[in-house]
PDB file of N, CA and C in Angstrom:
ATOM      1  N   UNK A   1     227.228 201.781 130.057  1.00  0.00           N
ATOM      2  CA  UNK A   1     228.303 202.495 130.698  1.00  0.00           C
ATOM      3  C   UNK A   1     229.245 203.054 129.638  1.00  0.00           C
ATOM      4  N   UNK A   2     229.767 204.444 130.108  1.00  0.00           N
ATOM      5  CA  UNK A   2     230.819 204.973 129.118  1.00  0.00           C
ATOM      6  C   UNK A   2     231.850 204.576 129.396  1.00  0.00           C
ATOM      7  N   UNK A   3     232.833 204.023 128.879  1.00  0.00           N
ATOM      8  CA  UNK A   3     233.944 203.755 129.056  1.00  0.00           C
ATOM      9  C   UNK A   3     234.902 204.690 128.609  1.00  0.00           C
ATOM     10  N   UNK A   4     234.559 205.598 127.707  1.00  0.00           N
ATOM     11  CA  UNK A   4     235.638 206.658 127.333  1.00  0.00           C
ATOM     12  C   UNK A   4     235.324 208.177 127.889  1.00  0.00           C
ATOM     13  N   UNK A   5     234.948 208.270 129.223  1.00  0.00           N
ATOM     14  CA  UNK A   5     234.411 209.252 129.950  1.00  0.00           C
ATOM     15  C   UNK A   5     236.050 209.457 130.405  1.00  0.00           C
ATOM     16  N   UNK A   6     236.044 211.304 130.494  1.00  0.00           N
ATOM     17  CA  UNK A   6     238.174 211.731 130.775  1.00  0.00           C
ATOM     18  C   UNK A   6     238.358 211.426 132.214  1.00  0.00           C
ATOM     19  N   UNK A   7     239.331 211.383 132.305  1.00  0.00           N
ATOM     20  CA  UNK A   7     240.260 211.296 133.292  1.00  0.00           C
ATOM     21  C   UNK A   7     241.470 211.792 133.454  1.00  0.00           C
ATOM     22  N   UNK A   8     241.876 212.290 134.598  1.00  0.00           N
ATOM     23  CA  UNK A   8     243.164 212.884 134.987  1.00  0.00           C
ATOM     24  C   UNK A   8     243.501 212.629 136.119  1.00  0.00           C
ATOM     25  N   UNK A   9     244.973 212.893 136.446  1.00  0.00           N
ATOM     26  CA  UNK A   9     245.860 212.794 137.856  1.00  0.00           C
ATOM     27  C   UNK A   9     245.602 213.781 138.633  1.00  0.00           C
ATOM     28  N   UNK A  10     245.914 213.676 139.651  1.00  0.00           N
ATOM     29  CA  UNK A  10     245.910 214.809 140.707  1.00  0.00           C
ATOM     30  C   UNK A  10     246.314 215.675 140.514  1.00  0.00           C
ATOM     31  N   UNK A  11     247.351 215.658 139.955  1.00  0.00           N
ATOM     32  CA  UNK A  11     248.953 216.540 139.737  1.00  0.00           C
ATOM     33  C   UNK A  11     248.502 217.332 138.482  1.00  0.00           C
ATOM     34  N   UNK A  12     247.220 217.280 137.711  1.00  0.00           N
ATOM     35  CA  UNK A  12     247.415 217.797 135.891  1.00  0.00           C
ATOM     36  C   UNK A  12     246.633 219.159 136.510  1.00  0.00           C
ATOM     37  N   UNK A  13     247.273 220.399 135.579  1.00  0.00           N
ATOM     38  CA  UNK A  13     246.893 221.368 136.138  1.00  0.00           C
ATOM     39  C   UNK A  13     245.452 221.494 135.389  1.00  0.00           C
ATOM     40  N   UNK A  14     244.106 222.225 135.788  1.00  0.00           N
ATOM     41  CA  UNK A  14     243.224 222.732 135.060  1.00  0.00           C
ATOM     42  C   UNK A  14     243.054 222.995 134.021  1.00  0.00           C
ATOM     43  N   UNK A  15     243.822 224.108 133.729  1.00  0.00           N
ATOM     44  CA  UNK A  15     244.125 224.706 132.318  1.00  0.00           C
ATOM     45  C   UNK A  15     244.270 223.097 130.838  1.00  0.00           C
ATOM     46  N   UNK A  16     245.170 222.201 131.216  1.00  0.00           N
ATOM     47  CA  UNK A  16     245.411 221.166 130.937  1.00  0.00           C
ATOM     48  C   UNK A  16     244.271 220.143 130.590  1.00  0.00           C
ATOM     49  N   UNK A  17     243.683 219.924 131.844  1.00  0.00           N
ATOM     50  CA  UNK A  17     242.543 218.858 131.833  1.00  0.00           C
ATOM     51  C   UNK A  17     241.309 219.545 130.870  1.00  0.00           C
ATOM     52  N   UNK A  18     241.105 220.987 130.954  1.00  0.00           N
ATOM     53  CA  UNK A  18     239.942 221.668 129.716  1.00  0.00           C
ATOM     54  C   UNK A  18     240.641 221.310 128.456  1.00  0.00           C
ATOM     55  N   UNK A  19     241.970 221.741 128.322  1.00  0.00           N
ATOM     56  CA  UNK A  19     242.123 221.748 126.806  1.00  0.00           C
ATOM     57  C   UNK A  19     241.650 220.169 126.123  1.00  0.00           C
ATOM     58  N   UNK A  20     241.586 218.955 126.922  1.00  0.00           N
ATOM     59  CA  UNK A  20     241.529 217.800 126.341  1.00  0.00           C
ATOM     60  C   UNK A  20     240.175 217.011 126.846  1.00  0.00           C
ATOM     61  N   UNK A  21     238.984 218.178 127.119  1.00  0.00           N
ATOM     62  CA  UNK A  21     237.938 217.126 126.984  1.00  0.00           C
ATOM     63  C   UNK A  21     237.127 217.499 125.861  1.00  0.00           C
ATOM     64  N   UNK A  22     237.161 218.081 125.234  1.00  0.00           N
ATOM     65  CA  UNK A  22     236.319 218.324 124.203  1.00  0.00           C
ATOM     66  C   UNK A  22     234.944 218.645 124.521  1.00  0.00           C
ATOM     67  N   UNK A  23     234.028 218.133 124.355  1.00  0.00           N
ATOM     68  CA  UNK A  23     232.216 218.097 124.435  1.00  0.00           C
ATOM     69  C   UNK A  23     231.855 217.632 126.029  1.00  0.00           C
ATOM     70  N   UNK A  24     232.899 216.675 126.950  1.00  0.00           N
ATOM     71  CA  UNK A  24     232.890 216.462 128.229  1.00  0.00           C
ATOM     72  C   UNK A  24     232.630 217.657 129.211  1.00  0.00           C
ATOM     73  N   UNK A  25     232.026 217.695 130.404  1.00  0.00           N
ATOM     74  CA  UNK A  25     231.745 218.687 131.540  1.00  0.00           C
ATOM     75  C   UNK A  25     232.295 218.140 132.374  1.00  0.00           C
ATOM     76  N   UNK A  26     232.926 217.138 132.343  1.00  0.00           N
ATOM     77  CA  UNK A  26     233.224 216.547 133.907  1.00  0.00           C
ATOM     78  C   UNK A  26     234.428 215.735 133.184  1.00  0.00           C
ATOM     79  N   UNK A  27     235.291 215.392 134.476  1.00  0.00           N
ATOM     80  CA  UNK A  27     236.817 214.706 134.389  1.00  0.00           C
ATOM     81  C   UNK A  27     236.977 214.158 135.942  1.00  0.00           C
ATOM     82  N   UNK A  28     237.109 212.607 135.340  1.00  0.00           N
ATOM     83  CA  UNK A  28     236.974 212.163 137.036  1.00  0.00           C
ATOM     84  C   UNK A  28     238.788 211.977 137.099  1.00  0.00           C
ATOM     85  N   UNK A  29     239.001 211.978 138.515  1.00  0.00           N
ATOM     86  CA  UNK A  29     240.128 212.822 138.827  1.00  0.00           C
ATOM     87  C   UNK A  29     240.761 210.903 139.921  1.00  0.00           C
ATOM     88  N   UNK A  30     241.602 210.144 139.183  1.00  0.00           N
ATOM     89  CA  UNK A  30     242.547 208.673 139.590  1.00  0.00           C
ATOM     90  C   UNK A  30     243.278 208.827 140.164  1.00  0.00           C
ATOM     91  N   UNK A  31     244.106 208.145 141.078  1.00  0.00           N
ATOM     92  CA  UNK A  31     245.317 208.119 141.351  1.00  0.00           C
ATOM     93  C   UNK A  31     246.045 206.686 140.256  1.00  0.00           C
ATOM     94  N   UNK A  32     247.016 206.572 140.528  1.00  0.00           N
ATOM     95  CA  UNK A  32     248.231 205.897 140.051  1.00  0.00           C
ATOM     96  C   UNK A  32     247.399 204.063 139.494  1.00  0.00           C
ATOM     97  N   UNK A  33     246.507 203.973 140.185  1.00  0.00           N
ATOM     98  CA  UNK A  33     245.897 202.727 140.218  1.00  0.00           C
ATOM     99  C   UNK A  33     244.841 202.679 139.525  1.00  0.00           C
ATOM    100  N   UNK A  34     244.006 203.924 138.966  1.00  0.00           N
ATOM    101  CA  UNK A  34     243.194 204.051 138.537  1.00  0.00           C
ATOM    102  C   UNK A  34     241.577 203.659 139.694  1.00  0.00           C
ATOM    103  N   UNK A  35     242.080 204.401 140.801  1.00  0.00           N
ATOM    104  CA  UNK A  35     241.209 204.466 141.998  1.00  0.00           C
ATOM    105  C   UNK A  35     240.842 205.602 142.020  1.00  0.00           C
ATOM    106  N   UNK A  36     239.216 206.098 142.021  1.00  0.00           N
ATOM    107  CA  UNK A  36     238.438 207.358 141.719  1.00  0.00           C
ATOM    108  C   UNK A  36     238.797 208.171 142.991  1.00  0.00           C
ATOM    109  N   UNK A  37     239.310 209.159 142.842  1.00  0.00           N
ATOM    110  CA  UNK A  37     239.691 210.273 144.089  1.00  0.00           C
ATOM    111  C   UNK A  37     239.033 211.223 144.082  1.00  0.00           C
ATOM    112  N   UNK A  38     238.296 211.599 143.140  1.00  0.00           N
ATOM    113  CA  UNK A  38     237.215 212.662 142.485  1.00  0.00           C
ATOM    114  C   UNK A  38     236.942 213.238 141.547  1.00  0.00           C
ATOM    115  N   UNK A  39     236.089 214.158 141.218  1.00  0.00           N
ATOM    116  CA  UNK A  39     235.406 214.628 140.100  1.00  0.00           C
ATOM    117  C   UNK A  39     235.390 216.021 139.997  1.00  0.00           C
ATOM    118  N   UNK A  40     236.030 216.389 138.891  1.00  0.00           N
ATOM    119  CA  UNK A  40     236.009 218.163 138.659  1.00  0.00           C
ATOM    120  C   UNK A  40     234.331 218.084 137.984  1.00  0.00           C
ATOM    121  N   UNK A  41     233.312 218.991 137.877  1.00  0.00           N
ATOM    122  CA  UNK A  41     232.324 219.531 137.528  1.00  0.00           C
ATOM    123  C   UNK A  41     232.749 220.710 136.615  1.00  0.00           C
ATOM    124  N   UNK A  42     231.322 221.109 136.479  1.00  0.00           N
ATOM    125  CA  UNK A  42     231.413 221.935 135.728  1.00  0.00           C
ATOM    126  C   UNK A  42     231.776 223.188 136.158  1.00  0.00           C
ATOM    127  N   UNK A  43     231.912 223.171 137.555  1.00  0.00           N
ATOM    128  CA  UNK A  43     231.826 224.912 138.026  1.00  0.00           C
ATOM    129  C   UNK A  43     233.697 224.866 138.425  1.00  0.00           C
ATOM    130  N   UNK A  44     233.909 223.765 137.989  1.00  0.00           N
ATOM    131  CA  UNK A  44     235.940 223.871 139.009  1.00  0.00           C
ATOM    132  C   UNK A  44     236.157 223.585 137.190  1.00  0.00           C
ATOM    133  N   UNK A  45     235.527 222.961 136.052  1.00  0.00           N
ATOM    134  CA  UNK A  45     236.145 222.929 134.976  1.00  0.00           C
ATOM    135  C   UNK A  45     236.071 224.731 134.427  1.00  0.00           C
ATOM    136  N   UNK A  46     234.990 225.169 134.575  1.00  0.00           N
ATOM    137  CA  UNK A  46     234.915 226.796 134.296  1.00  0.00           C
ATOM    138  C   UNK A  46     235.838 228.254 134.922  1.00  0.00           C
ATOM    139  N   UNK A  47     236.515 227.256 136.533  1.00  0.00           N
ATOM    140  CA  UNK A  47     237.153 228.380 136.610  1.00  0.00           C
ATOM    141  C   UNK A  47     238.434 228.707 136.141  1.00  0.00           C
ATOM    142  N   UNK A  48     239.032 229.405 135.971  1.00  0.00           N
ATOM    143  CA  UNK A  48     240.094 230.269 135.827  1.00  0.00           C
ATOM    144  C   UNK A  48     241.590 230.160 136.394  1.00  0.00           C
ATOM    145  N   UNK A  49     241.008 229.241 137.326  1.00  0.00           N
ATOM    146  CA  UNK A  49     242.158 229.284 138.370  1.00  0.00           C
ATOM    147  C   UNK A  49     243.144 228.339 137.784  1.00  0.00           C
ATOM    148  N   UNK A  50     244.496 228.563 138.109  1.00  0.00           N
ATOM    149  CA  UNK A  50     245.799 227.413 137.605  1.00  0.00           C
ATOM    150  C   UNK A  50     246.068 227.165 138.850  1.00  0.00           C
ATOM    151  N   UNK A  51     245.327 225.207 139.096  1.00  0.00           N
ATOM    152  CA  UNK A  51     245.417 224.784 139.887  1.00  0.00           C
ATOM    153  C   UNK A  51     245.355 223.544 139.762  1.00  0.00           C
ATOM    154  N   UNK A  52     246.014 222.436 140.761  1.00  0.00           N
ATOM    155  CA  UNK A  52     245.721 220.962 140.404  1.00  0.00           C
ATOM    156  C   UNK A  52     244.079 220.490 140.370  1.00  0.00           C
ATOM    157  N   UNK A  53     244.189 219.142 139.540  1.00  0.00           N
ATOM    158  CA  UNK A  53     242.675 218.764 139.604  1.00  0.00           C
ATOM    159  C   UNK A  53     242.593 218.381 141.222  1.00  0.00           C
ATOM    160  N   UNK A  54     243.708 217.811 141.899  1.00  0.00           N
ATOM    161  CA  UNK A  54     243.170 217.218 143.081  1.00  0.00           C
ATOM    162  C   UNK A  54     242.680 218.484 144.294  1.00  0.00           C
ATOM    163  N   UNK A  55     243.078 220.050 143.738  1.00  0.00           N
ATOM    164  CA  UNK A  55     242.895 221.159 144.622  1.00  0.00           C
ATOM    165  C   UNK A  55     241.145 221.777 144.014  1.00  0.00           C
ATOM    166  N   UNK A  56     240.895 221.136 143.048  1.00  0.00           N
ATOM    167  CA  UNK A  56     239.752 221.868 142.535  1.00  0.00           C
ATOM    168  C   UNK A  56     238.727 220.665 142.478  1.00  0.00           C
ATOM    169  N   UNK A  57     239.000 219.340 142.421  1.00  0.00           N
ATOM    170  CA  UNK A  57     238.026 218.436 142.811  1.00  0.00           C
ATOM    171  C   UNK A  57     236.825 218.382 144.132  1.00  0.00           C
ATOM    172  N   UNK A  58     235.872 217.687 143.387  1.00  0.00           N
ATOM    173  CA  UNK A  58     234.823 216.954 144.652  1.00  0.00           C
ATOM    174  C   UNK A  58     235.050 215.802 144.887  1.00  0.00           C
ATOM    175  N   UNK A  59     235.750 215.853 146.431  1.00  0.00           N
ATOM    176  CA  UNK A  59     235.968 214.421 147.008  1.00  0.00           C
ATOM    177  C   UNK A  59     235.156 213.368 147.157  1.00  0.00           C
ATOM    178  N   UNK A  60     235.264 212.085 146.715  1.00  0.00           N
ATOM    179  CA  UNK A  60     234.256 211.009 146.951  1.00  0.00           C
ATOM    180  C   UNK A  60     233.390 211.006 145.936  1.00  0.00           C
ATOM    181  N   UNK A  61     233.081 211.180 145.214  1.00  0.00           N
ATOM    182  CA  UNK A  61     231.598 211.277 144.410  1.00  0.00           C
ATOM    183  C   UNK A  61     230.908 210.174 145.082  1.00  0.00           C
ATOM    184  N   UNK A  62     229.578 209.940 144.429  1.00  0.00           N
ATOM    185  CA  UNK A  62     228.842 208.785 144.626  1.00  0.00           C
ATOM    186  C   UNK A  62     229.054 208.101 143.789  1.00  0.00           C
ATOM    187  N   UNK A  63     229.562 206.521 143.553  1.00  0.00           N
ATOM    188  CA  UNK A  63     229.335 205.676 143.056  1.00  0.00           C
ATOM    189  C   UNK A  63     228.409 204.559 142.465  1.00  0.00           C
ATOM    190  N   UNK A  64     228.426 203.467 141.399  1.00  0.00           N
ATOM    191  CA  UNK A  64     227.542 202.643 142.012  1.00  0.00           C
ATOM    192  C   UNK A  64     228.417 201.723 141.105  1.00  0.00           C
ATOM    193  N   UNK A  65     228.413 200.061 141.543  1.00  0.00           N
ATOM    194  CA  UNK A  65     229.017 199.030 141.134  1.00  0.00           C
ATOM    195  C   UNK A  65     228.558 198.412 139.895  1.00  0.00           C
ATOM    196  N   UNK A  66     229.415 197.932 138.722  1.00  0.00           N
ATOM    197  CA  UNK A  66     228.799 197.083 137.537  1.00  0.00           C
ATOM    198  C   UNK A  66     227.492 196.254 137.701  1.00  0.00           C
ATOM    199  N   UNK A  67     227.385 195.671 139.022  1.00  0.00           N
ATOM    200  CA  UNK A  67     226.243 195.008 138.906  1.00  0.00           C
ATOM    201  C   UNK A  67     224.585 195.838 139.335  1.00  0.00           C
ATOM    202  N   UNK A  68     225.095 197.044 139.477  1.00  0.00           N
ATOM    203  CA  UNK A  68     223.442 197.653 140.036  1.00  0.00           C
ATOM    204  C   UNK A  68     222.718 197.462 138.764  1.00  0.00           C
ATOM    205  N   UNK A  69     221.631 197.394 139.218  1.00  0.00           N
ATOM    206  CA  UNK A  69     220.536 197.302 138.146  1.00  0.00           C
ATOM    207  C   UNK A  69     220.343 198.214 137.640  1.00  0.00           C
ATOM    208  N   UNK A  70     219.954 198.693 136.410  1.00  0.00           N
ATOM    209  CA  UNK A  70     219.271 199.729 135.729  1.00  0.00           C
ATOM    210  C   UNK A  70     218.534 200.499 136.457  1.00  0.00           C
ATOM    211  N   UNK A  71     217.118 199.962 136.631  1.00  0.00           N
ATOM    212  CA  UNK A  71     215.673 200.141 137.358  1.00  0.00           C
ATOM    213  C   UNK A  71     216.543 201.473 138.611  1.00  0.00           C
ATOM    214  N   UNK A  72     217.234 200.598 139.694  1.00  0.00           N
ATOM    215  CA  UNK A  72     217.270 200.764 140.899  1.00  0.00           C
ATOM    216  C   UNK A  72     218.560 201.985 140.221  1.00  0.00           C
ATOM    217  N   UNK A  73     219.544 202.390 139.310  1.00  0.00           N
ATOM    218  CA  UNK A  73     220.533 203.264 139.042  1.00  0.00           C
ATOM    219  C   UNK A  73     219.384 204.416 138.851  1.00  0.00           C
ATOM    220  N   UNK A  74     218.665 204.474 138.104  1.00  0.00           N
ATOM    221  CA  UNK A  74     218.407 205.490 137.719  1.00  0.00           C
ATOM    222  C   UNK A  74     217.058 206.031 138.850  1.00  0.00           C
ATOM    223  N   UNK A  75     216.550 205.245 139.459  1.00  0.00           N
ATOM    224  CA  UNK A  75     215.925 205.637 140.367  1.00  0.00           C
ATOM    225  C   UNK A  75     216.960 206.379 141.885  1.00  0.00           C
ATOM    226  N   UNK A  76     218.222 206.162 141.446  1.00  0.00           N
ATOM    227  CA  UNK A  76     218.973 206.339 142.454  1.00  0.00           C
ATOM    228  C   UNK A  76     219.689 208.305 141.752  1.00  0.00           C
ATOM    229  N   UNK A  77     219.380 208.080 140.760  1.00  0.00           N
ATOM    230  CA  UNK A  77     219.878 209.654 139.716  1.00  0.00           C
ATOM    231  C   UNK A  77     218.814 210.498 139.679  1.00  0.00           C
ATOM    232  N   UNK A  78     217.469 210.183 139.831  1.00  0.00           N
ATOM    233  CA  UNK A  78     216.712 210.682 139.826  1.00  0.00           C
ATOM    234  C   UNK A  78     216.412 210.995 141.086  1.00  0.00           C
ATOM    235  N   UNK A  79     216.556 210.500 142.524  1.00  0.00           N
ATOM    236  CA  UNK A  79     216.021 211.354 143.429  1.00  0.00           C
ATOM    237  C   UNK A  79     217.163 212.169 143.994  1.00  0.00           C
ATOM    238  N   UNK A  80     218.411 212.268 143.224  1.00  0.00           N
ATOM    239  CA  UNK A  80     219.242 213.039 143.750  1.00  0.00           C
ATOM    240  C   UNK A  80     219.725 213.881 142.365  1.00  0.00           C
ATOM    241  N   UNK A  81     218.950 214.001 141.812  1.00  0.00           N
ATOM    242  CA  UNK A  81     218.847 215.108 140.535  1.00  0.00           C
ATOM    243  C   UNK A  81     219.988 215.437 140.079  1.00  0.00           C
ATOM    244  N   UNK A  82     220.802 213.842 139.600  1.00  0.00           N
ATOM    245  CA  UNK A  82     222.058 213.777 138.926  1.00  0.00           C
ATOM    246  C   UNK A  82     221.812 212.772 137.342  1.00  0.00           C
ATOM    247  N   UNK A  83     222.640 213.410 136.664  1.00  0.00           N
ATOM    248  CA  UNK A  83     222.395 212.788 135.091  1.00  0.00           C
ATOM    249  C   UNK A  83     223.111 211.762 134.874  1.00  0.00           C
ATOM    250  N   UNK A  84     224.267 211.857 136.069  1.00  0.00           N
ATOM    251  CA  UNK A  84     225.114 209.835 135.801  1.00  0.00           C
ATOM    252  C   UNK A  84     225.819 209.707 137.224  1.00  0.00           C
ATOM    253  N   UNK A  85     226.312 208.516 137.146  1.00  0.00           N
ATOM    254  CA  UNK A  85     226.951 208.144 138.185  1.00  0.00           C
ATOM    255  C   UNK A  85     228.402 207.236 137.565  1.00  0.00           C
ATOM    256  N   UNK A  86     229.384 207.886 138.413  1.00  0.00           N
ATOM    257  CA  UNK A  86     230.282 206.682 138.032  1.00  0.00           C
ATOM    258  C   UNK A  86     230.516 205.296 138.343  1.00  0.00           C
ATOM    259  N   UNK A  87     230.749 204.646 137.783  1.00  0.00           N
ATOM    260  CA  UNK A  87     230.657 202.966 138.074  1.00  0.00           C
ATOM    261  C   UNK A  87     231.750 202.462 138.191  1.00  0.00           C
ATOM    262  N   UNK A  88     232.358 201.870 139.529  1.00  0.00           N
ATOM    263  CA  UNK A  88     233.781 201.432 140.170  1.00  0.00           C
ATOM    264  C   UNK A  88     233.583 200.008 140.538  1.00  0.00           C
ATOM    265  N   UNK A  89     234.643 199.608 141.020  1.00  0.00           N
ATOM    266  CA  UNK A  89     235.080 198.534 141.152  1.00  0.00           C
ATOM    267  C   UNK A  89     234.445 198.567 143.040  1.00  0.00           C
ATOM    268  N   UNK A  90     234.540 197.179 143.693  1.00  0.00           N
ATOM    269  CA  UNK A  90     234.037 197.669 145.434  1.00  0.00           C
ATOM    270  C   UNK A  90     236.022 197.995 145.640  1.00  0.00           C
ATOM    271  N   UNK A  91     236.979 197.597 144.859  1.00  0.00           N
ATOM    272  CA  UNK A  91     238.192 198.526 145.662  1.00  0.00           C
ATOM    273  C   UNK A  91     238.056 200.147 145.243  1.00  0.00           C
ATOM    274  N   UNK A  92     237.172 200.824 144.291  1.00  0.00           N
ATOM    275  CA  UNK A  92     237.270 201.583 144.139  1.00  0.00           C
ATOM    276  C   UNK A  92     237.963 202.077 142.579  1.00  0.00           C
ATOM    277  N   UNK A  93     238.420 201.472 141.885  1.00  0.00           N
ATOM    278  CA  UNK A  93     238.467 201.269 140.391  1.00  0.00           C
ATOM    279  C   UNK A  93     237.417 201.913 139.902  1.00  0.00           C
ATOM    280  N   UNK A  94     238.029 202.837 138.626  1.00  0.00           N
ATOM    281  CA  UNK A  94     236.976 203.383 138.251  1.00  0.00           C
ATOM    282  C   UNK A  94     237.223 202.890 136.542  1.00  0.00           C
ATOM    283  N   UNK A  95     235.381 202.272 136.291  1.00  0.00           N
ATOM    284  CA  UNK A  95     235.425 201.836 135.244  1.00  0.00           C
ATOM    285  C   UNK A  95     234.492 202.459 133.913  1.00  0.00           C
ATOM    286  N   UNK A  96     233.946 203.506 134.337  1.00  0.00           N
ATOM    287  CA  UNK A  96     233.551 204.320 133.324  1.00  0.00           C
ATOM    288  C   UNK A  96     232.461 204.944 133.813  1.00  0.00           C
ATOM    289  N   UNK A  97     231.504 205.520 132.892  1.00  0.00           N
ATOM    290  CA  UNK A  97     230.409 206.670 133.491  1.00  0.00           C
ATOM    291  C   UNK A  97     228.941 206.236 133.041  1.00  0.00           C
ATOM    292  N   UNK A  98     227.789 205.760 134.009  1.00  0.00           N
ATOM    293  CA  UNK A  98     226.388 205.497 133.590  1.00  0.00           C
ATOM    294  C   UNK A  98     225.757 206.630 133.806  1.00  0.00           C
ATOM    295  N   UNK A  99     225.392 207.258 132.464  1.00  0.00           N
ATOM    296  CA  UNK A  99     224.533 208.673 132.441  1.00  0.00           C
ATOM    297  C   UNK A  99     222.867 208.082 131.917  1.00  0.00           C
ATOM    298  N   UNK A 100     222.452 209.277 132.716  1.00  0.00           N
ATOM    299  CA  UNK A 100     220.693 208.806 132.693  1.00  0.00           C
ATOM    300  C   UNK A 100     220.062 208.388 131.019  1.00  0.00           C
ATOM    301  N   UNK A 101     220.944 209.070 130.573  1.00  0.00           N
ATOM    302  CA  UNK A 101     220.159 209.386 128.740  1.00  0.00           C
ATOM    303  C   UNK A 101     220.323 207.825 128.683  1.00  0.00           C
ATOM    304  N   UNK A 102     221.544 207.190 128.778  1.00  0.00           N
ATOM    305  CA  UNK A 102     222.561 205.680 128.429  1.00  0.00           C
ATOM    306  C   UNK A 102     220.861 204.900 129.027  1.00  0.00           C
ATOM    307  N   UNK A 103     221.167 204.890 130.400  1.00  0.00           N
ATOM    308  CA  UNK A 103     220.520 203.930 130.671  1.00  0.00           C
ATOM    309  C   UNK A 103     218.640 203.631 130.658  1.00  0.00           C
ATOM    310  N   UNK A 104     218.466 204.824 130.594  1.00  0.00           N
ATOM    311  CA  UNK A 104     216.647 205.370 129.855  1.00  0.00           C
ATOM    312  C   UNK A 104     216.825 204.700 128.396  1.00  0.00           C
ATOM    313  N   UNK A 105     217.927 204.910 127.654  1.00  0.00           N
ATOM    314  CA  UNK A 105     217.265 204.196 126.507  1.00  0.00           C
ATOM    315  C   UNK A 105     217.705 202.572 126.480  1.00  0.00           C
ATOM    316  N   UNK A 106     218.538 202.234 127.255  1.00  0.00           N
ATOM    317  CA  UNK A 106     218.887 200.353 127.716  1.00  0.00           C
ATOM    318  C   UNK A 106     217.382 200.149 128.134  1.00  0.00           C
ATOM    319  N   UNK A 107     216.534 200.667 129.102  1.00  0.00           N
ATOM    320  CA  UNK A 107     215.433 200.417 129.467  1.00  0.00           C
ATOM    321  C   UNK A 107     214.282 200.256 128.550  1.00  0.00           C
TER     322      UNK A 107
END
């Protein structure tokens, strides 16, 4: 799991959240508690628009908990033709990012 995968508030405008990810495509989007509210992509990090992350986010992402297995994560990325998943807490805590490359080579 990545633990230094970005993050931002609801409230940080776009323009803002690009200038500070560097090599990142994605910025999962906390509230105050550090509870996952959603995920800008690549197509709301590319646009143009000056707007909050919480107006340009995807609500909910899919999750999966510290304890999923490897095997069963990436079989779970692979039939939904995603390269990671974020990994939360069951209140919803978000504790960093399991991308397919990470866990193909743990395997």
């Amino acid at each position: 799991m990545r633990a230094d995968a970005p993050t931002c508030g609801p409230n940080d405008r776009l323009q803002d959240v690009r200038a500070r990810l560097g090599d990142w495509d994605t910025c999962f989007v906390l509230d105050a508690g550090g509870v996952l509210l959603g995920r800008l992509g690549r197509s709301a990090l590319r646009s143009d628009d000056d707007v909050s992350a919480e107006e340009a986010m995807t609500d909910g992402p899919s999750t999966i908990r510290p304890s999923a297995r490897l095997d069963w994560s990436l079989a779970r990325m692979a039939k939904n033709d995603l390269t990671s998943l974020p990994v939360t807490t069951s209140q919803g805590r978000f504790l960093g990012l399991l991308t397919r490359e990470d866990a193909e080579a743990a395997l």
